[in-house]
Protein backbone atom coordinates (compact mmCIF):
# COMPACT_ATOMS: atom_id res chain seq x y z
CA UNK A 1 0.15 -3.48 -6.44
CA UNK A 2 1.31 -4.33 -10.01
CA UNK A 3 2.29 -1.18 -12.09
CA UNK A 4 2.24 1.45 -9.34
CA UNK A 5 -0.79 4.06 -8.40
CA UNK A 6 -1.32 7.11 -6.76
CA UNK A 7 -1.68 8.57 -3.63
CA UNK A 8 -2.79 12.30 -2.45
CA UNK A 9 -1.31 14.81 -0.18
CA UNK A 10 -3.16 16.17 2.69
CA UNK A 11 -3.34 19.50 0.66
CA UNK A 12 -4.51 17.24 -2.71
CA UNK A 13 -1.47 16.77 -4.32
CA UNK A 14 -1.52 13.20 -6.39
CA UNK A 15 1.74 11.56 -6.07
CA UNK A 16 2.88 8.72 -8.14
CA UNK A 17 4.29 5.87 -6.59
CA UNK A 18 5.71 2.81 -8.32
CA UNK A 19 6.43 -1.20 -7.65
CA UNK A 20 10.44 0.10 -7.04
CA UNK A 21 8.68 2.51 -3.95
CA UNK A 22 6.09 -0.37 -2.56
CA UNK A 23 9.39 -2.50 -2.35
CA UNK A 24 11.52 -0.39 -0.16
CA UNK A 25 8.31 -0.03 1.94
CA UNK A 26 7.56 -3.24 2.51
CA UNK A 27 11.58 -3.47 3.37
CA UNK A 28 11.14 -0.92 6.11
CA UNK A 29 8.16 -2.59 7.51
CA UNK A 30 9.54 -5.84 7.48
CA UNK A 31 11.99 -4.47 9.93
CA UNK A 32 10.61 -1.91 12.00
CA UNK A 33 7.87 -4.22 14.33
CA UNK A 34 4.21 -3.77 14.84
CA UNK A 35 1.82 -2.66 14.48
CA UNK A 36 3.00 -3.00 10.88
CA UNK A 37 -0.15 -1.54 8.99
CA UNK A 38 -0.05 2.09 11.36
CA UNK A 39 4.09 1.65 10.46
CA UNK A 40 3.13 1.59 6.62
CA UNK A 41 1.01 4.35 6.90
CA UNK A 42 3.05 6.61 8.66
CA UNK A 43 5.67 6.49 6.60
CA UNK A 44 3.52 7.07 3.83
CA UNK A 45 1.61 9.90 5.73
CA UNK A 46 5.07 11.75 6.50
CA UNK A 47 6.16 11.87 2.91
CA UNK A 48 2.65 13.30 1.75
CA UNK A 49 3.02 15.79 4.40
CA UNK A 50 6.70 16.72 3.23
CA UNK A 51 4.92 17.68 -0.59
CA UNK A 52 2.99 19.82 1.19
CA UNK A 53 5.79 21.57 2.28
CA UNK A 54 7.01 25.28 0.10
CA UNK A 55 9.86 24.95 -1.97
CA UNK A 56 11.15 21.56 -3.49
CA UNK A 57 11.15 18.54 -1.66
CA UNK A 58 13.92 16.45 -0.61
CA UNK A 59 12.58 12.90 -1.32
CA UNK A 60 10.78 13.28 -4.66
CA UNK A 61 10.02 9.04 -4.29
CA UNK A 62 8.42 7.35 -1.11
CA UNK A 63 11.33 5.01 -1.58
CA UNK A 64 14.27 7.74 -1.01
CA UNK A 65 12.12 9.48 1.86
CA UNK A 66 12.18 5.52 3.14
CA UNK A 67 15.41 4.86 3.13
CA UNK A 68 15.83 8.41 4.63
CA UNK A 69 14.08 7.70 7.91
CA UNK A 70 13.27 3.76 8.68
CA UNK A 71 17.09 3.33 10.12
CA UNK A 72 17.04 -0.87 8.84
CA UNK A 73 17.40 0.29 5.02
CA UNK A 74 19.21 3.84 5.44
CA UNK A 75 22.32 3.65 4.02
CA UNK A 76 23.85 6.38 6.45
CA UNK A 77 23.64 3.68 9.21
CA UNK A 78 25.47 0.79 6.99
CA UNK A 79 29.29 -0.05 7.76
CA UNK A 80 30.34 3.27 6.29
CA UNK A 81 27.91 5.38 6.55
CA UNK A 82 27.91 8.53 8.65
CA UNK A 83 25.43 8.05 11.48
CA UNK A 84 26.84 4.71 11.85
CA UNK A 85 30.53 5.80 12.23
CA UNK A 86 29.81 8.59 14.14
CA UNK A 87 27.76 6.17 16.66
CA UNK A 88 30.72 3.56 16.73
CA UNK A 89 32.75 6.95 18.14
CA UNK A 90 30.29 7.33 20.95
CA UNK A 91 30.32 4.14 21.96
CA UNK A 92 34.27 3.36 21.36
CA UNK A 93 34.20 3.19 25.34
CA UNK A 94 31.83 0.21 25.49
CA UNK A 95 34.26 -2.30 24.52
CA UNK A 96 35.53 -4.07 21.22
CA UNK A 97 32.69 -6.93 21.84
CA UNK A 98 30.10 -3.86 21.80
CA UNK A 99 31.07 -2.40 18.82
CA UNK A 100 31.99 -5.68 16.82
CA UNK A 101 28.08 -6.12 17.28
CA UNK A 102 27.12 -2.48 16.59
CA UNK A 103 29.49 -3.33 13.20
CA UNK A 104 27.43 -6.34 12.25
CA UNK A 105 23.98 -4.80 12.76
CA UNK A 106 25.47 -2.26 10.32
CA UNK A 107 26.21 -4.83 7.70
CA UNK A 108 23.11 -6.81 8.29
CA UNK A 109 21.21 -3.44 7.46
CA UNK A 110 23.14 -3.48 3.84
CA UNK A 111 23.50 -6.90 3.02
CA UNK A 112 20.09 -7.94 4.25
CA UNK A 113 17.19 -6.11 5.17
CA UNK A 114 17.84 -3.77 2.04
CA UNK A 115 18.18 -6.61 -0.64
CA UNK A 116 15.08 -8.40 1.13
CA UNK A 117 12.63 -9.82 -1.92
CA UNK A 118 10.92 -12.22 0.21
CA UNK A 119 8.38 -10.88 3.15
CA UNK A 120 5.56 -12.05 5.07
CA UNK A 121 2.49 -11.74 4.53
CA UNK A 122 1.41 -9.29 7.21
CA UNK A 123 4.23 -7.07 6.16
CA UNK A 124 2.89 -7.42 2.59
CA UNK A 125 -1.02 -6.59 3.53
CA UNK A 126 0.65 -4.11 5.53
CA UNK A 127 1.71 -2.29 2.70
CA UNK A 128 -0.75 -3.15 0.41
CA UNK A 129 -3.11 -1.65 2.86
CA UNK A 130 -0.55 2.06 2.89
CA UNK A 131 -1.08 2.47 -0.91
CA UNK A 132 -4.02 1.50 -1.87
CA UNK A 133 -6.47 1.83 1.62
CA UNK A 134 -8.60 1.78 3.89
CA UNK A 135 -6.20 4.16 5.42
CA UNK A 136 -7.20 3.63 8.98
CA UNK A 137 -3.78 5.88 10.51
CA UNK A 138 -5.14 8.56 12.86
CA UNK A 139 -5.03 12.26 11.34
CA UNK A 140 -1.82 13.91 12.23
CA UNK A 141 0.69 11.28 12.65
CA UNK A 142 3.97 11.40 11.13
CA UNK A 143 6.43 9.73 13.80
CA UNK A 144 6.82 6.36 15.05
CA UNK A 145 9.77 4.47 16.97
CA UNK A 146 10.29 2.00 19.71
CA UNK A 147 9.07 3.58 23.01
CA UNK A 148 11.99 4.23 24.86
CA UNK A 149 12.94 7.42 27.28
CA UNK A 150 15.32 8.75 24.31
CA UNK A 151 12.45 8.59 22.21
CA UNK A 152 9.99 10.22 24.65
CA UNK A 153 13.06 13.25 25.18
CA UNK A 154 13.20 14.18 21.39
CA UNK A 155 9.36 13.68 20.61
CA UNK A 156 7.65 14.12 24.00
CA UNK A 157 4.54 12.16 25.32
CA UNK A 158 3.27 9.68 22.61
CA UNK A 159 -0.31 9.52 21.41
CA UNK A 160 -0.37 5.68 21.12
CA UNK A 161 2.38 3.43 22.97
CA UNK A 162 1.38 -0.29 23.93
CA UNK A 163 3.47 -2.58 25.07
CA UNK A 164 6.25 -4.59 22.78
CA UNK A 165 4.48 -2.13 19.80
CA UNK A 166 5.89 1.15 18.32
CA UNK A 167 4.83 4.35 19.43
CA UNK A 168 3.48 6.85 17.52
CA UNK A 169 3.45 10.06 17.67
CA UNK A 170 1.22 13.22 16.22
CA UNK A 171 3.14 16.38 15.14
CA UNK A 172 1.36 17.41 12.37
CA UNK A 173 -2.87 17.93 13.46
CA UNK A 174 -4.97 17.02 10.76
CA UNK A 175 -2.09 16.27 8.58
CA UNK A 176 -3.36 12.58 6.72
CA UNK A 177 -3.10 11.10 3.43
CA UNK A 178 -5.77 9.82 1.37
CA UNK A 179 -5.72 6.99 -1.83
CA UNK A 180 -6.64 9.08 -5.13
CA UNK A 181 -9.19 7.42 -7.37
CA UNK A 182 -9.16 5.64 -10.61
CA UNK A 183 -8.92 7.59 -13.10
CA UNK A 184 -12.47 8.77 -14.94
CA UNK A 185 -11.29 7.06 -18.37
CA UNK A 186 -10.22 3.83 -16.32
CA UNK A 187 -13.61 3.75 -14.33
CA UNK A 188 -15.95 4.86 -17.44
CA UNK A 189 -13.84 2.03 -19.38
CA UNK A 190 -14.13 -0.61 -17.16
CA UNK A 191 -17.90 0.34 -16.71
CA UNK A 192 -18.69 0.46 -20.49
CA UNK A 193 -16.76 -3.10 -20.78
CA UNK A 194 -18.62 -4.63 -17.73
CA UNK A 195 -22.21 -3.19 -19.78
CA UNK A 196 -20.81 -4.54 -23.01
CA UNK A 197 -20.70 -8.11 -21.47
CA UNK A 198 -24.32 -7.48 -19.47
CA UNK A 199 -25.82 -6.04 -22.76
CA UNK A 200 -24.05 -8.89 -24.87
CA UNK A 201 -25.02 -11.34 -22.22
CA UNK A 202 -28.89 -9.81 -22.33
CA UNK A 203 -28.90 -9.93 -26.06
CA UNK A 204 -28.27 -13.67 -25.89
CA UNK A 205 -31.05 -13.72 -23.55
CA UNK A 206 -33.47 -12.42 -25.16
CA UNK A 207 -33.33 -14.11 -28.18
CA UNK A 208 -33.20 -16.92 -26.31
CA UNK A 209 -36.99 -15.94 -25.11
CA UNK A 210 -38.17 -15.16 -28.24
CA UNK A 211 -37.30 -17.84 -30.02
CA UNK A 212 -39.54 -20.37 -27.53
CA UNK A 213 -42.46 -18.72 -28.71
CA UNK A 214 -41.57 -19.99 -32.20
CA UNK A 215 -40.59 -23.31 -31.39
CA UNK A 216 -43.77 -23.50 -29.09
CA UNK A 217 -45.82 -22.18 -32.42
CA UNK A 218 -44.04 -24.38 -34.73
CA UNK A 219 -45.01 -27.69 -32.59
CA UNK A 220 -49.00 -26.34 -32.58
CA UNK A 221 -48.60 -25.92 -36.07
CA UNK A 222 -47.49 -29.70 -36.47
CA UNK A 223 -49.99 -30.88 -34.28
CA UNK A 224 -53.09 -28.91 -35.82
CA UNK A 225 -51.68 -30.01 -39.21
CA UNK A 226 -52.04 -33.59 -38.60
CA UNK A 227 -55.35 -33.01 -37.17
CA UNK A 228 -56.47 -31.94 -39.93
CA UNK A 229 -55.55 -34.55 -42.10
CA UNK A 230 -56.51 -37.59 -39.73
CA UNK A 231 -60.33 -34.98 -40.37
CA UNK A 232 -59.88 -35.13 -43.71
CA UNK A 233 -59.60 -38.83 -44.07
């Protein structure tokens, strides 16, 4: 995943992404639970979808539209953030133990799942799988989380939920990304390289084949030389 590539909107926009975007991804997915690969590509798929949208779009890099929705790496849930304050309020009646934990989760989320450089290597297939294929997400999915009853309230029946997974859930039919191809001058490149080395290679070859004949030729010569002279005497 070196240097970054491309992938295309449902509606054919190419859209760039870099080795900065595949890293916050693969932080997300480290996080988030399995399936990891249908986790990758949903995120993916929901930000292609977004481009699609009219008007300008609010996460012009998969990595901000990341951090904007996997809730591990968002900074609006670390220790000062606004989703996270606003959840220590709701839950103020819980206890001090409750929220002490709530307050660490927070700065785990900062000071550890979004510095993460290490992964494993399902979570990095995972990804690798996201940007550059076989995307194997079903059309139309754009939301994932852990199946709970809050999550079946806000996003109704899921289309896939098995147990200890995430669910997933379809709100946008037909919606689905797709990996753009090389580019022409890339491909035609690496083609006219790849015949420069058969041709070269075929060159060699043939001269190779030729040139038995002559050494074949040049041995009868010898021998019907020295014929003749053992005649001659």
């Amino acid at each position: 995943m070196a240097g970054g590539g491309n992938i295309v909107s449902p509606k054919g926009r190419v859209l760039p992404w870099t080795d900065g975007d595949a890293l916050w991804l693969r932080r997300a997915v480290e996080r988030e639970g399995e399936p990891r690969e249908l986790v990758a590509q949903a995120l993916v798929n929901r930000w292609a979808m977004l481009h699609d949208r009219p008007g300008p779009t609010a996460y012009p890099s998969l990595a901000s539209f990341v951090r904007a929705y996997a809730q591990p790496v968002n900074p609006r849930w670390f220790p000062d953030g606004d989703l996270h304050l606003a959840q220590l309020e709701a839950h103020k009646g819980r206890g001090q133990m409750h929220l002490a934990d709530m307050h660490a989760r927070a700065q785990f989320r900062r000071d550890e799942h979004s510095t993460r450089k290490i992964f494993r290597d399902e979570t990095d297939q995972a990804v690798r799988q996201a940007l550059e294929g076989p995307v194997t997400l079903p059309a139309g999915v754009t939301e994932y989380a852990a199946d709970s009853p809050s999550a079946r309230a806000t996003h109704g029946a899921p289309y896939r939920a098995l147990p200890g997974e995430n669910a997933f859930w379809v709100h946008s039919p037909g919606v689905l990304y797709s990996i753009a191809p090389e580019s022409p001058t890339l491909s035609a490149g690496r083609a006219l390289r790849a015949g420069g080395v058969h041709a070269g290679f075929g060159v060699i070859v043939l001269m190779g084949l030729l040139a038995v004949p002559f050494v074949v030729s040049g041995r009868a010569s010898r021998r019907l030389g020295r014929r003749r002279r053992a005649t001659a005497r």
